[in-house]
Protein backbone atom coordinates (compact mmCIF):
# COMPACT_ATOMS: atom_id res chain seq x y z
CA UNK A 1 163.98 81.47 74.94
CA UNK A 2 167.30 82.01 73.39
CA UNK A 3 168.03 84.14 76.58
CA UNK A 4 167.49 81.28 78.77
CA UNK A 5 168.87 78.30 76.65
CA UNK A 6 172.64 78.97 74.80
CA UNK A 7 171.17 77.16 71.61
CA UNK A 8 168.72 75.44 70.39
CA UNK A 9 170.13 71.80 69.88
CA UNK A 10 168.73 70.68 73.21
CA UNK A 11 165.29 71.79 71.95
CA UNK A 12 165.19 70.08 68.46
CA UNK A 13 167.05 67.10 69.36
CA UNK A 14 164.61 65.65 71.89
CA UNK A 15 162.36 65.75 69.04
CA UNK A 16 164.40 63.99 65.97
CA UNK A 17 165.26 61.13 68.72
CA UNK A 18 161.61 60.73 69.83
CA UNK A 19 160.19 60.68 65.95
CA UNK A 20 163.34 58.81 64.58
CA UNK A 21 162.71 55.69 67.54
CA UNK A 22 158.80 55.88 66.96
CA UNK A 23 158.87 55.28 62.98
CA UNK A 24 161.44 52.73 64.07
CA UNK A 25 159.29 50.88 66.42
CA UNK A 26 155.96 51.45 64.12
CA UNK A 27 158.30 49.38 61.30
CA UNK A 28 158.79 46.82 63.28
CA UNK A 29 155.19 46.59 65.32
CA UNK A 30 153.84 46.21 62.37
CA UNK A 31 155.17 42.61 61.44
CA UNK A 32 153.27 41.53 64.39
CA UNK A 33 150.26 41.89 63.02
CA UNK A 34 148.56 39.53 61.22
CA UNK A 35 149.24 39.82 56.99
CA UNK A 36 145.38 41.07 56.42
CA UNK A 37 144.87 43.50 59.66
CA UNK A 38 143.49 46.37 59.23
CA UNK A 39 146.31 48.62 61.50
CA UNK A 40 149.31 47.07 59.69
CA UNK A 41 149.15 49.64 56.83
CA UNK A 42 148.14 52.60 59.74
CA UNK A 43 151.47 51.64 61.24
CA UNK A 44 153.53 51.89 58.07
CA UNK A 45 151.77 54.62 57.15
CA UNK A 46 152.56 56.32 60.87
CA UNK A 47 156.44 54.57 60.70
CA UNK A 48 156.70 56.51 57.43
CA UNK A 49 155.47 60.15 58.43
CA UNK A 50 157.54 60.06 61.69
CA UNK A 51 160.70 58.66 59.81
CA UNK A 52 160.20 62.04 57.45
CA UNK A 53 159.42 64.27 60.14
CA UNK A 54 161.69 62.97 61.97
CA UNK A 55 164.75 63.73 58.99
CA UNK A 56 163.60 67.24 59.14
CA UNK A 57 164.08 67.67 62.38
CA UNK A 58 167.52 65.53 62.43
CA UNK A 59 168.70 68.40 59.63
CA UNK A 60 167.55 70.93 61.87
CA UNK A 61 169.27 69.86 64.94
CA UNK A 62 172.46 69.06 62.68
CA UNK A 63 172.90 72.63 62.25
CA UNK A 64 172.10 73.89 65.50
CA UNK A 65 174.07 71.18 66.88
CA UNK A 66 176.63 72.62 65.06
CA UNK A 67 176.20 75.95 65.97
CA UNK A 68 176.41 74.34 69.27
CA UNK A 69 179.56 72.72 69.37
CA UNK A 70 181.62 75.74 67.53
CA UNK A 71 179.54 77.86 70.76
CA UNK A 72 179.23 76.39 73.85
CA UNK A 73 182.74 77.00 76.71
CA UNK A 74 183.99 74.11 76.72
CA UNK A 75 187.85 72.37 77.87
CA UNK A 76 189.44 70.22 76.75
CA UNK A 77 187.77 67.46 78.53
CA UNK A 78 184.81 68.50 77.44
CA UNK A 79 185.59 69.20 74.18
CA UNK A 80 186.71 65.30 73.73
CA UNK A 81 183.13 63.99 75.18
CA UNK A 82 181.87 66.59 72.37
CA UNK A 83 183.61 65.84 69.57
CA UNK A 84 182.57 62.15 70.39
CA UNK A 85 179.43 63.01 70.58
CA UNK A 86 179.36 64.77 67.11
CA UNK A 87 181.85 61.76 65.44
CA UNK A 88 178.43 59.63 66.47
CA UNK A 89 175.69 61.88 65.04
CA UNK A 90 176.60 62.91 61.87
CA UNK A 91 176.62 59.32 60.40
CA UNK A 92 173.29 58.84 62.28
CA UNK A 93 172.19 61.29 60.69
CA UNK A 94 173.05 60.39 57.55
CA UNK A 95 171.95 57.11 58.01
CA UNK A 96 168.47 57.97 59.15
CA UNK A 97 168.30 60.74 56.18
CA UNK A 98 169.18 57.94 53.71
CA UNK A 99 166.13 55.37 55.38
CA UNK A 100 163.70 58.53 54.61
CA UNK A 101 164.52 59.07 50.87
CA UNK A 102 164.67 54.97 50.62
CA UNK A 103 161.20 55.08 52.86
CA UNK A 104 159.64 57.84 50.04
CA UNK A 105 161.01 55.29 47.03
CA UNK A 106 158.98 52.55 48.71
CA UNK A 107 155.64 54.72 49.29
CA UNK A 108 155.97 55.12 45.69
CA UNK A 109 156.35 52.07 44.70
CA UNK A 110 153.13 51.36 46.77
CA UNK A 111 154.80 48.68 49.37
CA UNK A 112 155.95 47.72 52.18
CA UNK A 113 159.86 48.00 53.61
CA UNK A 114 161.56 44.89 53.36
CA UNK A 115 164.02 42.96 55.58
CA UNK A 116 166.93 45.19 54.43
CA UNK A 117 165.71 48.61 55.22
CA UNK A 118 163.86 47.05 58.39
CA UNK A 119 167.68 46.02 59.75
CA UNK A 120 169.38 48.96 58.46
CA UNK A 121 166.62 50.99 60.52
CA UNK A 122 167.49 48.28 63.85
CA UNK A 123 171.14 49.36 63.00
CA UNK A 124 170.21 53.21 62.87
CA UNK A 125 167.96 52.92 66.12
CA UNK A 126 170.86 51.63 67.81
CA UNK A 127 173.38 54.36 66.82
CA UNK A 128 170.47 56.95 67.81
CA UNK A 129 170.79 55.66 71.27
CA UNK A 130 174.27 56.09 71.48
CA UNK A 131 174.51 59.19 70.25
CA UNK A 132 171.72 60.34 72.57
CA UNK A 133 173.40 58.80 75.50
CA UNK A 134 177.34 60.87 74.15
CA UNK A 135 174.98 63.60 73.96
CA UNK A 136 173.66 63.00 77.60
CA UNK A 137 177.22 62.46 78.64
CA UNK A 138 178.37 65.98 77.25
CA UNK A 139 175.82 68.06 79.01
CA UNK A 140 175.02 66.25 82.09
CA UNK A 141 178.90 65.00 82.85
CA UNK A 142 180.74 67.24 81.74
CA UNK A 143 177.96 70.37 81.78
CA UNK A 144 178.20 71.61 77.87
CA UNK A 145 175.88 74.08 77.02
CA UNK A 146 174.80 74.47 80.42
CA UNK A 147 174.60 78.27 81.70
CA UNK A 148 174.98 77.92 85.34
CA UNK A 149 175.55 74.81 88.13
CA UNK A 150 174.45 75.43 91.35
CA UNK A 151 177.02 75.89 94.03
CA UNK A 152 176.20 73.78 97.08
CA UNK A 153 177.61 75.84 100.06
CA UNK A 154 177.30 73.67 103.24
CA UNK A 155 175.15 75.59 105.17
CA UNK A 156 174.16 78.32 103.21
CA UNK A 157 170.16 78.20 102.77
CA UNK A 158 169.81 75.19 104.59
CA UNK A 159 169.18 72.89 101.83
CA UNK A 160 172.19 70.80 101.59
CA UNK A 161 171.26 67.45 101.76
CA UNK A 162 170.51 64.22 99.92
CA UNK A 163 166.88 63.38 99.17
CA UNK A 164 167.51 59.36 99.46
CA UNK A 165 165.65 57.96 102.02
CA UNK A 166 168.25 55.70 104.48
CA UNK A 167 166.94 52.05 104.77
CA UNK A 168 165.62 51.11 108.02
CA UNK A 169 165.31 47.97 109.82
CA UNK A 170 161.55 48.25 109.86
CA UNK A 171 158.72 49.96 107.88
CA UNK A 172 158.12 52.26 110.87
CA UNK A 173 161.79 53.48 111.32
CA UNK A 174 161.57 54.35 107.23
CA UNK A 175 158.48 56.03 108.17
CA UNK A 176 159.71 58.19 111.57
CA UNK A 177 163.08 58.88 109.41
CA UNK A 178 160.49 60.60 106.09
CA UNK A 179 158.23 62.22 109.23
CA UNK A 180 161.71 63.77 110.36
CA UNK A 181 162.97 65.36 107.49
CA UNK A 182 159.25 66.76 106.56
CA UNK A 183 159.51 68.50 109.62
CA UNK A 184 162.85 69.41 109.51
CA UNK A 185 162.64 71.43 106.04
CA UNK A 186 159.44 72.45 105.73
C-alpha cells in the first residue's frame, strides 16, 4: 500500500472525520429523545466511544499528516493551500482531543454532557469541516500527495470527452444523444 499511496494521511483521515462527525451528531440526536427513552443513553454511550476512537485516530493522522506535509512535491502554490490546511487542523485537533478527555471526566462522573461541551463540540464539528474541505482543496486543486494526473492527449486512445449529457429539447433527443455515444465508445 505504501507503494501505491505517498503516505498514509489520506487513509487515517477519512476515518478521524467520519468518527469525530458521528459522536458529534450522536450528542446532539440524543436531546431529541424523550428524557426517559431507552436509546438516549445508547447514543451517549455510542457519541462517547466514537469521540475516543475518533481522538486516536485524529493523533494518528496528526503525525502522518505531518509526515505528509514535510513529504509530498509541492510549490509554492501548493504549499500555501497546505500550510492552510495544516494552520486549520492542528487546533481541530486539539480541540476535539480536549472534548475526549472532558467526554472521559463526564463518563466518570456518571452523566450526561451539558450545554457547554455540546456547543464546544457544534464549534469543533464545524472546524472539522473546514479543515476537511482545505484538505480537499490541497489534493484535489492543487494535486498534493497525488502520484500521477492523467494527461488528456486529444486524440490519443479515443477517450477524450466529457461524460455530461447535453440537454435536449425533448426526452427523445436526450435519449438518441445517450444511444449515440453508447455506440460510439463502446
Amino acid at each position: 500500500m505504501i507503494n501505491i499511496i505517498p503516505n498514509w494521511h489520506p487513509m487515517l483521515v477519512h476515518f478521524t472525520i467520519a468518527l469525530l462527525s458521528i459522536s458529534v451528531l450522536f450528542y446532539l440526536a440524543r436531546l431529541f429523545l424523550p428524557i426517559d427513552h431507552r436509546w438516549r443513553m445508547q447514543w451517549l454511550t455510542m457519541a462517547n466511544w466514537n469521540l475516543w476512537v475518533g481522538c486516536v485516530f485524529t493523533i494518528a493522522t496528526l503525525i502522518a499528516g505531518w509526515f505528509a506535509y514535510n513529504s509530498v512535491t509541492h510549490d509554492a502554490v501548493s504549499h500555501a493551500a497546505m500550510t492552510l490546511h495544516r494552520n486549520w487542523a492542528v487546533p481541530t485537533a486539539i480541540l476535539f482531543l480536549l472534548l475526549g478527555i472532558s467526554a472521559i471526566n463526564i463518563a466518570k462522573q456518571h452523566r450526561a454532557p451539558r450545554f457547554k461541551f455540546l456547543s464546544i463540540s457544534v464549534v469543533a464539528a464545524i472546524l472539522l469541516m473546514v479543515t476537511g474541505w482545505l484538505g480537499a482543496e490541497a489534493v484535489y486543486r492543487y494535486g498534493l500527495g497525488v502520484i500521477s494526473l492523467p494527461v488528456v492527449v486529444e486524440g490519443a486512445d479515443g477517450h477524450n470527452h466529457s461524460h455530461v449529457v447535453e440537454s435536449a429539447t425533448s426526452d427523445d433527443n436526450q435519449q438518441d444523444k445517450v444511444d449515440d455515444h453508447s455506440e460510439h465508445h463502446h
